[in-house]
PDB file of N, CA and C in Angstrom:
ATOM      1  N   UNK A   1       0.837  -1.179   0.000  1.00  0.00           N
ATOM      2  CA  UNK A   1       0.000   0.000   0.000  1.00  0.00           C
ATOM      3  C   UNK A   1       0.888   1.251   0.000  1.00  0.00           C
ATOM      4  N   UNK A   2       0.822   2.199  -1.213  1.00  0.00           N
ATOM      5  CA  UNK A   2       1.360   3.809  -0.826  1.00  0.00           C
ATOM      6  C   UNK A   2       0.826   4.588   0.292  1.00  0.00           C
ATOM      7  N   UNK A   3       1.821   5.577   0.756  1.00  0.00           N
ATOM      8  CA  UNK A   3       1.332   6.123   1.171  1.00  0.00           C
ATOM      9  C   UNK A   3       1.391   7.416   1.123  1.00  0.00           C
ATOM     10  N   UNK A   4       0.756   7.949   0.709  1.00  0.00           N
ATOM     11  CA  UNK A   4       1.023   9.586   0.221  1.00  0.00           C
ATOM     12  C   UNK A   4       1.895  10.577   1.757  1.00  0.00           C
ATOM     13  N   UNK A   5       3.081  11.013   1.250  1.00  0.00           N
ATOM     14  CA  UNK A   5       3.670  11.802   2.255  1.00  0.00           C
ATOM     15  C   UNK A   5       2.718  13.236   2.967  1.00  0.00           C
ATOM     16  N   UNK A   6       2.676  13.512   3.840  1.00  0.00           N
ATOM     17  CA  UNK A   6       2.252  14.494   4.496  1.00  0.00           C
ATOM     18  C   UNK A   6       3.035  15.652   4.290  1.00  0.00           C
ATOM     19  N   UNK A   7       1.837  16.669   3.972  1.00  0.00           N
ATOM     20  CA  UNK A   7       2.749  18.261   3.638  1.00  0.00           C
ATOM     21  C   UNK A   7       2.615  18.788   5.083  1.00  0.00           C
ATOM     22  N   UNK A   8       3.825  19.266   5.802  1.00  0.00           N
ATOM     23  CA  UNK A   8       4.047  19.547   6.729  1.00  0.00           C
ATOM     24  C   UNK A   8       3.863  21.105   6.324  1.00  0.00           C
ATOM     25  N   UNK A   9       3.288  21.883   7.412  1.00  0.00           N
ATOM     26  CA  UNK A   9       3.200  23.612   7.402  1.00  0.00           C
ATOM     27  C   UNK A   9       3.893  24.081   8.330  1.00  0.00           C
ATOM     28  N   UNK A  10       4.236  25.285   8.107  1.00  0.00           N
ATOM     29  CA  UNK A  10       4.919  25.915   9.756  1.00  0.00           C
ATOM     30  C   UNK A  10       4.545  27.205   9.431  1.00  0.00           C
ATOM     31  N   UNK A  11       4.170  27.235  10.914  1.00  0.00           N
ATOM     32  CA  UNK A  11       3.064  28.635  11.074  1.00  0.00           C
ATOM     33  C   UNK A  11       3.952  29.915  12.231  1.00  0.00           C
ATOM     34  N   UNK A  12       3.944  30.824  11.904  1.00  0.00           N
ATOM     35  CA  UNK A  12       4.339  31.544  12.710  1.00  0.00           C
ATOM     36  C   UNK A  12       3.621  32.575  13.302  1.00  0.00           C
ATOM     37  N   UNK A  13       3.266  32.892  14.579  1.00  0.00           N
ATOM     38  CA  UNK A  13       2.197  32.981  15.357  1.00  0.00           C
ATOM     39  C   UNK A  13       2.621  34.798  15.574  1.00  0.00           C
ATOM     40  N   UNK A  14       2.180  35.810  16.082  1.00  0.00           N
ATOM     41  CA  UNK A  14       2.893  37.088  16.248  1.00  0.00           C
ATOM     42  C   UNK A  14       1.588  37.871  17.232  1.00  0.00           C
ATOM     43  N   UNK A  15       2.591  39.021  17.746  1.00  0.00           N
ATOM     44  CA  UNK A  15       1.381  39.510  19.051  1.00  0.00           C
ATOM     45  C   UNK A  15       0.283  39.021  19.463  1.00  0.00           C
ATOM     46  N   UNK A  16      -0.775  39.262  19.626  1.00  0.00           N
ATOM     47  CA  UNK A  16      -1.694  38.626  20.303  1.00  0.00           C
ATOM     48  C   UNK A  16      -2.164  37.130  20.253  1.00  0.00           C
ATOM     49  N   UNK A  17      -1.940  36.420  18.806  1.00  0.00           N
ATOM     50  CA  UNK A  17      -2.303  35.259  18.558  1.00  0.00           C
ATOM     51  C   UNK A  17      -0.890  34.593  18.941  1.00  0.00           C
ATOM     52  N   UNK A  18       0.413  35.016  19.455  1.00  0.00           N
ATOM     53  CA  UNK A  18       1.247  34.671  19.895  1.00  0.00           C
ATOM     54  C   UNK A  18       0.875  34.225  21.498  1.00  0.00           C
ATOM     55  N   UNK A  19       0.386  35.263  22.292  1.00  0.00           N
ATOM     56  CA  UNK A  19       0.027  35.282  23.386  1.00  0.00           C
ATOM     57  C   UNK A  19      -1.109  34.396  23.617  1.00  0.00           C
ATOM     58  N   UNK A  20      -1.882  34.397  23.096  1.00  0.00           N
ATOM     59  CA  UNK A  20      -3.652  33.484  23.307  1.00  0.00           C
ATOM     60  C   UNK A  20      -2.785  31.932  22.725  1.00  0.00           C
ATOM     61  N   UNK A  21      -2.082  31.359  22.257  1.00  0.00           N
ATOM     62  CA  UNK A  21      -1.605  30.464  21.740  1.00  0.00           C
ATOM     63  C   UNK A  21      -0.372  30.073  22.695  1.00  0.00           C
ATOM     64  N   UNK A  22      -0.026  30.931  23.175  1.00  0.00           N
ATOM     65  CA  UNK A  22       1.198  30.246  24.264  1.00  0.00           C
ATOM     66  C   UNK A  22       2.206  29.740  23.429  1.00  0.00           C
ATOM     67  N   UNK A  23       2.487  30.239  21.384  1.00  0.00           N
ATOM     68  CA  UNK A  23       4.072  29.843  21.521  1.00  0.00           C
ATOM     69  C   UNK A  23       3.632  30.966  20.124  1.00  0.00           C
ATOM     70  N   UNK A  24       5.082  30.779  19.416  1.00  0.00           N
ATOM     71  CA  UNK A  24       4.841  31.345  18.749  1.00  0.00           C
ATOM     72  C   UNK A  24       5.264  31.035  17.717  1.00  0.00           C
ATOM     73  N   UNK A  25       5.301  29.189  17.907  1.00  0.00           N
ATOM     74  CA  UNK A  25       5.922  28.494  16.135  1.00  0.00           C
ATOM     75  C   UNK A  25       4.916  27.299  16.429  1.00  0.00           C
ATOM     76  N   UNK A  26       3.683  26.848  15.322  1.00  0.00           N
ATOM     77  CA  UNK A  26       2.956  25.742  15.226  1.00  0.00           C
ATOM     78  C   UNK A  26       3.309  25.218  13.955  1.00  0.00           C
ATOM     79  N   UNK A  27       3.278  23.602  13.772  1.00  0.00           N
ATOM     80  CA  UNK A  27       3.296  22.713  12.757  1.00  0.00           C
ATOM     81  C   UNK A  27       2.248  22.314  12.231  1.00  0.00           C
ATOM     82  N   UNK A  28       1.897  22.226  11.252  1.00  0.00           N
ATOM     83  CA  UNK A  28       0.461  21.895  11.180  1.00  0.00           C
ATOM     84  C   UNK A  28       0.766  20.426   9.949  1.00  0.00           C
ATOM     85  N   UNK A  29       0.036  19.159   9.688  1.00  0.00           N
ATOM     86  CA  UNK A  29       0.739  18.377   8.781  1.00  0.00           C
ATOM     87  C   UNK A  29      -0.950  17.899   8.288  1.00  0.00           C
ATOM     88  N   UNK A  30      -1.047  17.934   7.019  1.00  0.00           N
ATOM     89  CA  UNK A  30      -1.666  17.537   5.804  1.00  0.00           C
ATOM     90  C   UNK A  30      -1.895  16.299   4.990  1.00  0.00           C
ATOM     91  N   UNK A  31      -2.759  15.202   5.056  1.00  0.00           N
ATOM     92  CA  UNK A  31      -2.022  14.489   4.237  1.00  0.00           C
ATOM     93  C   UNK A  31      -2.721  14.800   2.870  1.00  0.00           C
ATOM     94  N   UNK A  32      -3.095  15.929   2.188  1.00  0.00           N
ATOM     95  CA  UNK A  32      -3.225  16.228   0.992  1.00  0.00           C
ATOM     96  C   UNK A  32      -3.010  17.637   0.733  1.00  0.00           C
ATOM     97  N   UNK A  33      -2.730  17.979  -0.558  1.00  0.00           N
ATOM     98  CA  UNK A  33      -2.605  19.857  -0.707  1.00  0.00           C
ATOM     99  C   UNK A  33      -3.796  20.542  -0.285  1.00  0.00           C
ATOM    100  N   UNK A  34      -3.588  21.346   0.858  1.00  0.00           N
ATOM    101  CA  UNK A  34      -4.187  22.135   1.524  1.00  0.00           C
ATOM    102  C   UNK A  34      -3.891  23.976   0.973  1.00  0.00           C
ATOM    103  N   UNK A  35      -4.774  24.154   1.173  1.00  0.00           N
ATOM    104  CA  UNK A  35      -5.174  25.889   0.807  1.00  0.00           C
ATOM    105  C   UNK A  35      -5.375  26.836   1.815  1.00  0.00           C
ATOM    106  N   UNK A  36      -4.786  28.105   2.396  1.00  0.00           N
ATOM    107  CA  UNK A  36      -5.166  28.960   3.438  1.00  0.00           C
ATOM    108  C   UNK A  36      -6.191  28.970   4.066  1.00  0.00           C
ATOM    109  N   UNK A  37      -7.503  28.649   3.609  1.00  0.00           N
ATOM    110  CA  UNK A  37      -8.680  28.720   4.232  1.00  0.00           C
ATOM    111  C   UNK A  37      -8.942  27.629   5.044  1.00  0.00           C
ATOM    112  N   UNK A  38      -8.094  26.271   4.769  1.00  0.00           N
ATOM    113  CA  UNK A  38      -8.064  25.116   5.332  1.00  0.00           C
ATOM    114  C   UNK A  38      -7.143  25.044   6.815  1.00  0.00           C
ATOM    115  N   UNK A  39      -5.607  25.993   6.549  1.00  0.00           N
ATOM    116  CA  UNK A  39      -5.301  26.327   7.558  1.00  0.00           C
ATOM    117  C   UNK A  39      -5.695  27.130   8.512  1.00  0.00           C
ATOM    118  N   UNK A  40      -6.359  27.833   8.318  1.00  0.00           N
ATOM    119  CA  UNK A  40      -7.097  29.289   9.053  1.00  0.00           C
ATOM    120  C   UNK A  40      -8.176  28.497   9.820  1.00  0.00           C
ATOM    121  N   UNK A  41      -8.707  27.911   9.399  1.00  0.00           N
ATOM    122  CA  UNK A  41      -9.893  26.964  10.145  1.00  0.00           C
ATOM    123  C   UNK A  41      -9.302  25.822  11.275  1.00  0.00           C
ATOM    124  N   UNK A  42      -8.136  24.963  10.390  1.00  0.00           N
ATOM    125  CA  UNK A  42      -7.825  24.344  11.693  1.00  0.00           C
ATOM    126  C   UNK A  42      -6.252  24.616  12.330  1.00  0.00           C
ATOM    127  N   UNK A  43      -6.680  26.056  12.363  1.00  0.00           N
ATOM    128  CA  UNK A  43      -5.451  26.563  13.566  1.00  0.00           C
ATOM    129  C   UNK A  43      -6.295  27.123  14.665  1.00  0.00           C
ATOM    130  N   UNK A  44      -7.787  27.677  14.188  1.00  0.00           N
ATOM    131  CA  UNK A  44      -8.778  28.326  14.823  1.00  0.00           C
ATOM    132  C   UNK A  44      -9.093  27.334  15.817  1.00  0.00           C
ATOM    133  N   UNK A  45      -9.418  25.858  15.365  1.00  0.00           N
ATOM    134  CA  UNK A  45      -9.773  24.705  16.055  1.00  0.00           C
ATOM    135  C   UNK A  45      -8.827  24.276  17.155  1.00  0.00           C
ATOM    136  N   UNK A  46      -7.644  24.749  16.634  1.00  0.00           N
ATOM    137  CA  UNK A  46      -6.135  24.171  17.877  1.00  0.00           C
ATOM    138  C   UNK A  46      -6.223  24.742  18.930  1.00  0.00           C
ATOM    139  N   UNK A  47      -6.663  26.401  19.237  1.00  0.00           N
ATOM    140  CA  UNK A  47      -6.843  26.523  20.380  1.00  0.00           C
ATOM    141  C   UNK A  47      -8.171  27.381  21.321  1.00  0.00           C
ATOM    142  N   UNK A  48      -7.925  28.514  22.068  1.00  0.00           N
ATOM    143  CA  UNK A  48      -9.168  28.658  22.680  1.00  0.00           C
ATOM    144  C   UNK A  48      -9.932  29.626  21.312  1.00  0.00           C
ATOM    145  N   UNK A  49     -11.265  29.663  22.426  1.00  0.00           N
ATOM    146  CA  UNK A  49     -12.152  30.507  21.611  1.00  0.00           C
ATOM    147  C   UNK A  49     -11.644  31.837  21.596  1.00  0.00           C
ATOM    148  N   UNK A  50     -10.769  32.648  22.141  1.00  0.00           N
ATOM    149  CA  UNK A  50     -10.450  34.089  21.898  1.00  0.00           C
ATOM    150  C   UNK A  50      -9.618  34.079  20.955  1.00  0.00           C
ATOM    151  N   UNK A  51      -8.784  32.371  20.827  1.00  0.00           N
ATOM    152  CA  UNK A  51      -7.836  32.825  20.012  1.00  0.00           C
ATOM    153  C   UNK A  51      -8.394  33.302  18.541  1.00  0.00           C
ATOM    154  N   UNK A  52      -9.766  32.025  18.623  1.00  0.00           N
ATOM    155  CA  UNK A  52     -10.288  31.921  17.325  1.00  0.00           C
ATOM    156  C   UNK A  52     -10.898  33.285  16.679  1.00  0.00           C
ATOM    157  N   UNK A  53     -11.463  34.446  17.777  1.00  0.00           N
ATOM    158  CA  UNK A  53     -11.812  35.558  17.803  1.00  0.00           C
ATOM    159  C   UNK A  53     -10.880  36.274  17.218  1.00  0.00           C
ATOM    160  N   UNK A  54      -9.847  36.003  17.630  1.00  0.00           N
ATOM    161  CA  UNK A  54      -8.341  37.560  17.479  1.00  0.00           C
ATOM    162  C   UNK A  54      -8.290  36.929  15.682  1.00  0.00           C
ATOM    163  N   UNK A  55      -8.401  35.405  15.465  1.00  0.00           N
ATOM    164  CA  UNK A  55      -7.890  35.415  14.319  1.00  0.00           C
ATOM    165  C   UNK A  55      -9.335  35.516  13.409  1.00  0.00           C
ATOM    166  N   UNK A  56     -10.171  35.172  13.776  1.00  0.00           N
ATOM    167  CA  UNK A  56     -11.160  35.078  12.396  1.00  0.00           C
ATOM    168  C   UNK A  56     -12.414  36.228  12.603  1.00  0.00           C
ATOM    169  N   UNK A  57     -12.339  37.069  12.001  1.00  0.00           N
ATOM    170  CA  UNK A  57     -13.308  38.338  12.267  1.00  0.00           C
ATOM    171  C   UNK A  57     -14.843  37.463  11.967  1.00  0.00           C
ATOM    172  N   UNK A  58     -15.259  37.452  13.271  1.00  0.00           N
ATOM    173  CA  UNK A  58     -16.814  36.640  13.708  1.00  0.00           C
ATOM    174  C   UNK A  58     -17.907  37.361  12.440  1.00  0.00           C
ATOM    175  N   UNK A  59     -18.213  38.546  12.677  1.00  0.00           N
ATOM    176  CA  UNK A  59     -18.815  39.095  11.561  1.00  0.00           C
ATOM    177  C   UNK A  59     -19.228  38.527   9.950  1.00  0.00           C
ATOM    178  N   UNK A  60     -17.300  38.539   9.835  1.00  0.00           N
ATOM    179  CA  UNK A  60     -17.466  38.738   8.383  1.00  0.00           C
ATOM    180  C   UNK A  60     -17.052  36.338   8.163  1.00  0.00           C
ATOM    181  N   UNK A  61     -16.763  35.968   9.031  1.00  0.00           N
ATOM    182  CA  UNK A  61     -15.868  34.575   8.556  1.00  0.00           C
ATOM    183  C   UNK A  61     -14.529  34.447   8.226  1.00  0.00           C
ATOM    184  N   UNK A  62     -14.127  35.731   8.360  1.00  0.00           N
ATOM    185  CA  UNK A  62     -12.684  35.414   7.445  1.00  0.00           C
ATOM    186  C   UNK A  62     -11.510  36.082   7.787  1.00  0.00           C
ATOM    187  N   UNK A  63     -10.667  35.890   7.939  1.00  0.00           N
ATOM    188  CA  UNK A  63      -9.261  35.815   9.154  1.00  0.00           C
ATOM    189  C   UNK A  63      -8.970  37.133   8.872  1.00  0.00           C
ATOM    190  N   UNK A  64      -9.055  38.229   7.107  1.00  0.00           N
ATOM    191  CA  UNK A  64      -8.218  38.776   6.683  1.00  0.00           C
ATOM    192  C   UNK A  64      -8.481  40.508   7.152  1.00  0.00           C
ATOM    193  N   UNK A  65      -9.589  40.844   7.944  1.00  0.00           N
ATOM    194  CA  UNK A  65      -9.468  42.086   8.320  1.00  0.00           C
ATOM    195  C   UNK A  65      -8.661  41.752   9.621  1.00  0.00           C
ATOM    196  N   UNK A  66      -8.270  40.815  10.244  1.00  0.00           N
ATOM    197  CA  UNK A  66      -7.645  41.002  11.413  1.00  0.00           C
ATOM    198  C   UNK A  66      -6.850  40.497  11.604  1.00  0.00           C
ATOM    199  N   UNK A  67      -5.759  39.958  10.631  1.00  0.00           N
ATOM    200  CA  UNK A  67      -4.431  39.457  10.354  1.00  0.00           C
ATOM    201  C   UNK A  67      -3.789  39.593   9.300  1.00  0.00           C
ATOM    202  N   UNK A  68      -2.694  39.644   8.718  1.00  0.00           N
ATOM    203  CA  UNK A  68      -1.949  39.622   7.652  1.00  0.00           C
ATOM    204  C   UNK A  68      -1.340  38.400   7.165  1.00  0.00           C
ATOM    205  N   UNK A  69      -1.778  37.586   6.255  1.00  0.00           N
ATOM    206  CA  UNK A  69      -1.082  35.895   6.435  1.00  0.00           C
ATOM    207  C   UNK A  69      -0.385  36.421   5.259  1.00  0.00           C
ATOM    208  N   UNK A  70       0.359  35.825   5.349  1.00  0.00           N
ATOM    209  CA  UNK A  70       2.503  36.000   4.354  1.00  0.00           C
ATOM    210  C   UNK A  70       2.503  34.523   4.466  1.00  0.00           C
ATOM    211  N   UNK A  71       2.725  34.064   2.869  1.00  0.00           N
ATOM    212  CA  UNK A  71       3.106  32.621   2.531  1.00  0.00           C
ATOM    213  C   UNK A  71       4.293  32.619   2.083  1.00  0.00           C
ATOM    214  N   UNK A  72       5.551  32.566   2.514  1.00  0.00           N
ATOM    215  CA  UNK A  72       6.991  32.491   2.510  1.00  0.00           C
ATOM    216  C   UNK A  72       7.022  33.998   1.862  1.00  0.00           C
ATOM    217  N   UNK A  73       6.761  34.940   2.823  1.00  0.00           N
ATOM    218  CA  UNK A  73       7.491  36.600   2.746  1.00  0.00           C
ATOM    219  C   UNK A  73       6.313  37.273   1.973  1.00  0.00           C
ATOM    220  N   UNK A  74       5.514  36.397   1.232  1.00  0.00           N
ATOM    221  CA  UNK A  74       4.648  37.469   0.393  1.00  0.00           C
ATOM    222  C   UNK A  74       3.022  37.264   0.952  1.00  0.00           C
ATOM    223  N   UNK A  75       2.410  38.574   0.824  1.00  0.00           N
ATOM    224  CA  UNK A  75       0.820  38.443   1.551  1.00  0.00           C
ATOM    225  C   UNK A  75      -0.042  37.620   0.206  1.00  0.00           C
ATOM    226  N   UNK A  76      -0.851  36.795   1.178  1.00  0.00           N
ATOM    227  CA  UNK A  76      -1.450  36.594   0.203  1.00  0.00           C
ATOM    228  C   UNK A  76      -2.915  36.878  -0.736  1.00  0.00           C
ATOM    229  N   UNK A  77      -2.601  37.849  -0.366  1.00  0.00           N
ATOM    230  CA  UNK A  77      -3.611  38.950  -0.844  1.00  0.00           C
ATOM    231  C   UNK A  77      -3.099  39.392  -2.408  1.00  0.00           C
ATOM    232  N   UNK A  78      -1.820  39.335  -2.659  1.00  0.00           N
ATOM    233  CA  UNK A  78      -1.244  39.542  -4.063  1.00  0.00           C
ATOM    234  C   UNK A  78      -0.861  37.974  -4.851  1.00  0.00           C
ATOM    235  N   UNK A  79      -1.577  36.873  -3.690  1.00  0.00           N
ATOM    236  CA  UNK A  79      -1.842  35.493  -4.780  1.00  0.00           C
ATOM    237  C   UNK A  79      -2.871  35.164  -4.520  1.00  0.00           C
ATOM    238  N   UNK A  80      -3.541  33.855  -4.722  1.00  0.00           N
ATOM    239  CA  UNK A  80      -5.370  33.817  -4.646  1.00  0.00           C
ATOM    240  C   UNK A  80      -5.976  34.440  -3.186  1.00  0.00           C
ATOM    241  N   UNK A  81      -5.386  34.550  -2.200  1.00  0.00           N
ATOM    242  CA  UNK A  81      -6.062  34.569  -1.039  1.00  0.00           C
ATOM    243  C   UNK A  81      -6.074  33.820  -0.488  1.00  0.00           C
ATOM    244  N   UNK A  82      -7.280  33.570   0.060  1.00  0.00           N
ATOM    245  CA  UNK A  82      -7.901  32.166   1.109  1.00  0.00           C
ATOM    246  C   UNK A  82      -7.710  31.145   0.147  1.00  0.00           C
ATOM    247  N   UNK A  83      -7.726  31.258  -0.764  1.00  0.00           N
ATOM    248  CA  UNK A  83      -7.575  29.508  -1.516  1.00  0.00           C
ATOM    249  C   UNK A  83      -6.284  29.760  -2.461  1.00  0.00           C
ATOM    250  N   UNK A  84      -5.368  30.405  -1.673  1.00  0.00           N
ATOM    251  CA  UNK A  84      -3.373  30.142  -2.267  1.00  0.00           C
ATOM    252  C   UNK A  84      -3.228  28.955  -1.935  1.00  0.00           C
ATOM    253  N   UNK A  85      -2.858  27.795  -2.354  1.00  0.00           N
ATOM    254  CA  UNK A  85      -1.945  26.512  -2.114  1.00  0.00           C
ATOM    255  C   UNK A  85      -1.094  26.670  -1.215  1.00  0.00           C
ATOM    256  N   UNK A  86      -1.072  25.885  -0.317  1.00  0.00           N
ATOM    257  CA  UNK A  86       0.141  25.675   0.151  1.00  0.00           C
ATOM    258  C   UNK A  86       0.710  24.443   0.146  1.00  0.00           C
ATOM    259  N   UNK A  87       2.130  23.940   0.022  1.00  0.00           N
ATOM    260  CA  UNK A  87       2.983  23.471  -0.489  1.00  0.00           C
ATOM    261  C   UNK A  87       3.940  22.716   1.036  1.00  0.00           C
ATOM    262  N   UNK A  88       4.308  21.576   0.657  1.00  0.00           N
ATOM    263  CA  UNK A  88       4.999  20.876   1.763  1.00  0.00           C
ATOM    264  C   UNK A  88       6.021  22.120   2.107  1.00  0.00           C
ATOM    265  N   UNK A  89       6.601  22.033   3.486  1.00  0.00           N
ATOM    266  CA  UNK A  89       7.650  23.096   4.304  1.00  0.00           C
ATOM    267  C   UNK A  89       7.229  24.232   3.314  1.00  0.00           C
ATOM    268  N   UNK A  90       6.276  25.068   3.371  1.00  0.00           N
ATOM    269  CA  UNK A  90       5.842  26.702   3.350  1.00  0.00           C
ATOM    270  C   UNK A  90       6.342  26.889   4.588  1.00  0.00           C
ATOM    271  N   UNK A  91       6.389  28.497   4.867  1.00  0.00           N
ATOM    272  CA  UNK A  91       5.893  29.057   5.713  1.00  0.00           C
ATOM    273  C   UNK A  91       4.983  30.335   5.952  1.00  0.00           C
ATOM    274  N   UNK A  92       4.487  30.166   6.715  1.00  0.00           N
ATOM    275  CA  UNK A  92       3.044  31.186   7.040  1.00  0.00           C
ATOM    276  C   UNK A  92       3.614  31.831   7.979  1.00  0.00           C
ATOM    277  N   UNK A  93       2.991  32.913   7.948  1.00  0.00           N
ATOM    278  CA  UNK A  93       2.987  34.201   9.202  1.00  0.00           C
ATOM    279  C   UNK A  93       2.038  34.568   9.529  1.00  0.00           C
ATOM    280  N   UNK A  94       1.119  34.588  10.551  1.00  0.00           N
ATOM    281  CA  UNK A  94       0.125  35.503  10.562  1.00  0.00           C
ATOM    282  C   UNK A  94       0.056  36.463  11.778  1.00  0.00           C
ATOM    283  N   UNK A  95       0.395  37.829  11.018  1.00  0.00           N
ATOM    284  CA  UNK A  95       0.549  39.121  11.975  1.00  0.00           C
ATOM    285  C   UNK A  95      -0.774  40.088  12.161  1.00  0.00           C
ATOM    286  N   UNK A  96      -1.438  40.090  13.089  1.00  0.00           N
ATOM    287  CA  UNK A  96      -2.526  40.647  14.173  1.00  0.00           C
ATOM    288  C   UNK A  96      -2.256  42.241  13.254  1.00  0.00           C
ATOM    289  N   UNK A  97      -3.423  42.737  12.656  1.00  0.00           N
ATOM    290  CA  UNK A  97      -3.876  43.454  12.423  1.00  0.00           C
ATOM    291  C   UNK A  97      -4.389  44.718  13.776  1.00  0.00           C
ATOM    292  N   UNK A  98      -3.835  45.931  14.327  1.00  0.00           N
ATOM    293  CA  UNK A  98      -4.470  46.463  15.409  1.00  0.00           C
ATOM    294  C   UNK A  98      -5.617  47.358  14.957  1.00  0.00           C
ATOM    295  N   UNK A  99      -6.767  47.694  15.381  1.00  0.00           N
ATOM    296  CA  UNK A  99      -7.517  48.097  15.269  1.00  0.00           C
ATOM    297  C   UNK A  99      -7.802  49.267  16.344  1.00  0.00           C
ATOM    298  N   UNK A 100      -7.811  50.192  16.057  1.00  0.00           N
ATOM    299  CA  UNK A 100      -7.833  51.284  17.073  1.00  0.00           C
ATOM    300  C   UNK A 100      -9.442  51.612  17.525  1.00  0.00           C
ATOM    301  N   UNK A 101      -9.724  52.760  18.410  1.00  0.00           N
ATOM    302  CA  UNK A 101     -11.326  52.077  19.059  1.00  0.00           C
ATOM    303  C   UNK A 101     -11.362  53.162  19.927  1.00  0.00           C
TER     304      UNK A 101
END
């Protein structure tokens, strides 16, 4: 029997979702090509509910008014978005957007 290798991710966590997460480097592993929106959902699932708050704007569903995700240095807002590929050993960043109030 094959077995298809697992695409390993590495996530890098920054201010507040650093803090609500207690580190600030997660692995995340795949066993098929996965897309941003797939990670965003189950990093949301990894820990508490505030974290899931700081990262996914409740409102709207979607991580990107309140973080900046960078797929190896570039946002991905200048490649598909929520459904960019990601690729065995990427790396992700996602930096906390502040919102003033």
């Amino acid at each position: 029997m094959l077995h298809k290798c697992a695409h390993k991710i590495n996530i890098e966590l920054l201010g507040v979702l650093k803090e609500l997460a207690g580190k600030n480097e997660v692995s995340l592993e795949f066993q098929n090509s996965v897309v941003v929106r797939n990670i965003v959902l189950d990093l949301a699932d990894s820990f508490s509910a505030q974290f899931k708050e700081a990262l996914i704007d409740p409102e709207l569903n979607d991580p990107r008014p309140n973080v900046l995700i960078l797929l190896n240095k570039t946002e991905i807002g200048v490649l598909d978005g929520l459904d960019t590929e990601v690729k065995n050993h990427d790396r992700l960043v996602f930096i906390p957007v502040s919102h003033g109030g």
